[in-house]
C-alpha atoms as a PDB file:
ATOM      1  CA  UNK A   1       2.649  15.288  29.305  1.00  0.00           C
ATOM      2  CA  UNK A   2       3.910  12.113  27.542  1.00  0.00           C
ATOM      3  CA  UNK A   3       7.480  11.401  28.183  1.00  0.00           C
ATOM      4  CA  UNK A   4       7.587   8.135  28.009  1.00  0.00           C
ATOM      5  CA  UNK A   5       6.660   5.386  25.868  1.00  0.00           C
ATOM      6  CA  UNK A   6       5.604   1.487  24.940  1.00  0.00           C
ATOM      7  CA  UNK A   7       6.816   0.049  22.073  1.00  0.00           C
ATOM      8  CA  UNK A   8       4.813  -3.463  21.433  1.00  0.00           C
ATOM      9  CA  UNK A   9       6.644  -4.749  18.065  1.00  0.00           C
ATOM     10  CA  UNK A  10       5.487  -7.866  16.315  1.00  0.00           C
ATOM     11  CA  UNK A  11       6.784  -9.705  12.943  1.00  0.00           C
ATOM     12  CA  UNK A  12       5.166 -12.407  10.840  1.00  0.00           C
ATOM     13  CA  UNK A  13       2.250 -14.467  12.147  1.00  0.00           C
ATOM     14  CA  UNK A  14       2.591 -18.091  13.091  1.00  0.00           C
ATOM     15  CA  UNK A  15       1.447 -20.416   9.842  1.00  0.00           C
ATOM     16  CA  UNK A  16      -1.370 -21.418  10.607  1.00  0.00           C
ATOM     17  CA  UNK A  17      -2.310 -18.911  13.133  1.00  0.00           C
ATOM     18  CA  UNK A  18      -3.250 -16.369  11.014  1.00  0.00           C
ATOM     19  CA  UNK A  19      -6.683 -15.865  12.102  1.00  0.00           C
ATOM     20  CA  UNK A  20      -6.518 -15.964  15.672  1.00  0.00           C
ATOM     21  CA  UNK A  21      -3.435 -13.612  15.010  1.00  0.00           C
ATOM     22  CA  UNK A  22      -5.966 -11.207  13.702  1.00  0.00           C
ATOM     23  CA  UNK A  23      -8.373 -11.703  17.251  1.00  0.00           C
ATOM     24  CA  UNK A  24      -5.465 -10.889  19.435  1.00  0.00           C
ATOM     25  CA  UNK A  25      -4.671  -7.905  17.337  1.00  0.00           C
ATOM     26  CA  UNK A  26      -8.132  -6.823  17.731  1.00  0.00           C
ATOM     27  CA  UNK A  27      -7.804  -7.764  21.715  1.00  0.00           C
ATOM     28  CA  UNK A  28      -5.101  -5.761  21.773  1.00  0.00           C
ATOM     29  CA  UNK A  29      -6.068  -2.864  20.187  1.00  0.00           C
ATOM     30  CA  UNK A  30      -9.510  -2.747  21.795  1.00  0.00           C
ATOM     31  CA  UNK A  31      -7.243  -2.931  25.424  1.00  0.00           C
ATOM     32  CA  UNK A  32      -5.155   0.259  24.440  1.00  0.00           C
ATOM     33  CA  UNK A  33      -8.034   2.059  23.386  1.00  0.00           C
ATOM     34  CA  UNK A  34     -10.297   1.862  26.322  1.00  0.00           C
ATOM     35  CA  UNK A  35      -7.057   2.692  28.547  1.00  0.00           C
ATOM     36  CA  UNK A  36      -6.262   5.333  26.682  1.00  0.00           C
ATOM     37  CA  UNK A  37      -9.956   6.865  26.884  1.00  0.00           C
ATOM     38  CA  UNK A  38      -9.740   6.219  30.556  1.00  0.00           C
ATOM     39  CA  UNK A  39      -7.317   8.094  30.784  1.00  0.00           C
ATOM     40  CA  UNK A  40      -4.947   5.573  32.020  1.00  0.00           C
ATOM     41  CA  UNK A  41      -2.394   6.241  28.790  1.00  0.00           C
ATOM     42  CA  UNK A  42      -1.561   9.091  26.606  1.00  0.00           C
ATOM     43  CA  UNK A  43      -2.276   7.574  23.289  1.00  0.00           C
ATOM     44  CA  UNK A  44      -2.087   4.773  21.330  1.00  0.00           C
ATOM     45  CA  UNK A  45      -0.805   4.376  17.543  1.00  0.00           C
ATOM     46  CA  UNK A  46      -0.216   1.347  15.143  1.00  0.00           C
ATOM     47  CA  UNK A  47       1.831   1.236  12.940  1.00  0.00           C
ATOM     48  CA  UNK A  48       1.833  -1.721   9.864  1.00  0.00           C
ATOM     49  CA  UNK A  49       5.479  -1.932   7.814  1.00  0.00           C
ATOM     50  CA  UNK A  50       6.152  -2.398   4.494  1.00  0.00           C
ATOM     51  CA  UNK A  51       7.767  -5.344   3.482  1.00  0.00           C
ATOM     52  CA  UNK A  52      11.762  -4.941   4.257  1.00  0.00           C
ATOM     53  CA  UNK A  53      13.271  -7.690   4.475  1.00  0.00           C
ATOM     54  CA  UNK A  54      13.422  -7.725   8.719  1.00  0.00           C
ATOM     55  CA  UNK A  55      11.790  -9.655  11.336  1.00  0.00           C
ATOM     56  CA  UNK A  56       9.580  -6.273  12.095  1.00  0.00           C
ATOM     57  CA  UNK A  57       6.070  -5.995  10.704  1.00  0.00           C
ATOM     58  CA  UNK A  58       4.148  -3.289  12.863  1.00  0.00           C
ATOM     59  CA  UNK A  59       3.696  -1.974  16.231  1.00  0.00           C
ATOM     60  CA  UNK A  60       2.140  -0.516  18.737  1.00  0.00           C
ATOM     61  CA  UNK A  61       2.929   3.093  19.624  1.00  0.00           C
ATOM     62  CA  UNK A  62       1.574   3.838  23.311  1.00  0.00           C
ATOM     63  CA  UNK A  63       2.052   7.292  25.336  1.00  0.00           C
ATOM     64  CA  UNK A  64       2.284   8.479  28.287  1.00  0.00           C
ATOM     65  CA  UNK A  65       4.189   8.939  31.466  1.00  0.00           C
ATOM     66  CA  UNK A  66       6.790   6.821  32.720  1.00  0.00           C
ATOM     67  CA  UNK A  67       4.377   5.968  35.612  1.00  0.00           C
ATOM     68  CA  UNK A  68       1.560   5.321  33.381  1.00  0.00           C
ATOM     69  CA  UNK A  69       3.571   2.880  31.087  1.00  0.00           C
ATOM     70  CA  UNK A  70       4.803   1.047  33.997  1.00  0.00           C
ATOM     71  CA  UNK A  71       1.454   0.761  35.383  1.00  0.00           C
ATOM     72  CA  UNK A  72       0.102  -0.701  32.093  1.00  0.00           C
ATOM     73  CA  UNK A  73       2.959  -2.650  31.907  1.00  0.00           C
ATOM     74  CA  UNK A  74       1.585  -4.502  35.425  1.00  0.00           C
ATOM     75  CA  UNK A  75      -1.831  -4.984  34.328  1.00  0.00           C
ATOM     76  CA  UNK A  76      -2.932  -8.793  34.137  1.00  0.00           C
ATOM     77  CA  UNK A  77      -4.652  -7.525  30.605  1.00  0.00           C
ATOM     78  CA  UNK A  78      -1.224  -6.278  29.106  1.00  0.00           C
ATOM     79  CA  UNK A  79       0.309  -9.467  29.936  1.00  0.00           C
ATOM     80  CA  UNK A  80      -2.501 -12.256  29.396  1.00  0.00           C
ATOM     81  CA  UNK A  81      -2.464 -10.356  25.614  1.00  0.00           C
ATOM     82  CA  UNK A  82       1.408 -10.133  25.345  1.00  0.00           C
ATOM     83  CA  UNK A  83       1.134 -14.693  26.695  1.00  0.00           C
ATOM     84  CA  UNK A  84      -1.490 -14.902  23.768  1.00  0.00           C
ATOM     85  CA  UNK A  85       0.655 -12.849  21.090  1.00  0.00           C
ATOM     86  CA  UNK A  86       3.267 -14.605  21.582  1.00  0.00           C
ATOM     87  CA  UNK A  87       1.954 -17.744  20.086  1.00  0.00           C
ATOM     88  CA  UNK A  88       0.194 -16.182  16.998  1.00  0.00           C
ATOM     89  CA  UNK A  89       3.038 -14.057  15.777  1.00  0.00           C
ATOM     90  CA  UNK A  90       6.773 -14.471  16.039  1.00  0.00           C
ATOM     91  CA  UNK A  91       9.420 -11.834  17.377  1.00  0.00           C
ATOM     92  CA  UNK A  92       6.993 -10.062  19.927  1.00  0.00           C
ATOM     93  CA  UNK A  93       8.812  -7.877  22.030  1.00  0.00           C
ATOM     94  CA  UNK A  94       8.333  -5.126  24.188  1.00  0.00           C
ATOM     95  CA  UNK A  95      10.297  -2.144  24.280  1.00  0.00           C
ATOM     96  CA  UNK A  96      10.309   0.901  27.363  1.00  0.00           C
ATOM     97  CA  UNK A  97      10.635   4.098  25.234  1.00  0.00           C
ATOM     98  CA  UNK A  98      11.480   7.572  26.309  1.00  0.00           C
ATOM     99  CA  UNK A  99      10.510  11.028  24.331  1.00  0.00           C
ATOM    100  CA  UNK A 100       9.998  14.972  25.346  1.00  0.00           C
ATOM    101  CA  UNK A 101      12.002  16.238  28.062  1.00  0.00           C
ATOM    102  CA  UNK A 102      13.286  12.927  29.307  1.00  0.00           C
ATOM    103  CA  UNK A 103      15.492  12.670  26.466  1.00  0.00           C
ATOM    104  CA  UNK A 104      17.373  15.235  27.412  1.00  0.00           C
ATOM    105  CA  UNK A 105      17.298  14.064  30.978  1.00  0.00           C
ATOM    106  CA  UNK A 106      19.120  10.842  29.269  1.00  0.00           C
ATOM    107  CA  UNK A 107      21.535  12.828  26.963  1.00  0.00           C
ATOM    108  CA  UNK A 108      22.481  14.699  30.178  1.00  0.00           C
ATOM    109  CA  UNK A 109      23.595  11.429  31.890  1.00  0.00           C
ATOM    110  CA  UNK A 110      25.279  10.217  28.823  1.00  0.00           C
ATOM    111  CA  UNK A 111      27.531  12.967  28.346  1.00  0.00           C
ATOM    112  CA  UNK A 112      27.993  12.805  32.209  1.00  0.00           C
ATOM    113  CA  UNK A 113      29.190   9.314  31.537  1.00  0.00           C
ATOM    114  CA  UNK A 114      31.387  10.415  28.591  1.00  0.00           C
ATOM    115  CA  UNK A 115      33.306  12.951  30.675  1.00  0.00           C
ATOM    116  CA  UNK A 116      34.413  10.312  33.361  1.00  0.00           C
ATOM    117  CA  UNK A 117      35.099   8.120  31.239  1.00  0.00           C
ATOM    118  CA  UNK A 118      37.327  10.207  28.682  1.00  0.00           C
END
């Protein structure tokens, strides 16, 4: 079960860049699929913002396990994608996430924190 998560955010393209913006997204998303029907990831979701006024205008959602995540993490795919990204769109990052049972795992060592430190 998913407990863990990637969280590949992007903001505006690079003027100029707009089309080959639109090839790495498709890179991208073609990558995350086939991983995730391999089996190698949980799921995959994107997600496209409405205009707000930040530096954020979508993501990627991926799932699975911590060891999965890190594993796609490693791959030379994820990160030849995340080298070309990075100079089609501005504010790339990538995020480690955490969901399901592990956030109470983290909530556990918070409030372990809080108590020594109070």
């Amino acid at each position: 079960m998913a407990d863990a998560g990637l969280f590949v955010g992007w903001g505006a393209p690079v003027t100029g860049r707009e089309a080959k913006g639109l090839e790495v997204f498709g890179e991208a998303g073609a990558f995350y699929g086939a991983a995730q029907d391999a089996g190698d990831i949980e799921s995959v979701e994107v997600f496209f913002l409405a205009s707000h006024g930040g530096g954020l205008s979508g993501f990627f959602l991926i799932r699975g396990t911590a060891e999965q995540c890190a594993a796609l993490r490693e791959r030379d795919e994820f990160q030849r994608i995340l080298a070309r990204a990075g100079l089609v769109v501005q504010d790339l990052g990538v995020l480690d996430a955490i969901s399901g049972d592990a956030v109470g795992e983290q909530l556990a060592i918070y409030q372990e924190a809080i108590a020594d430190i109070a």
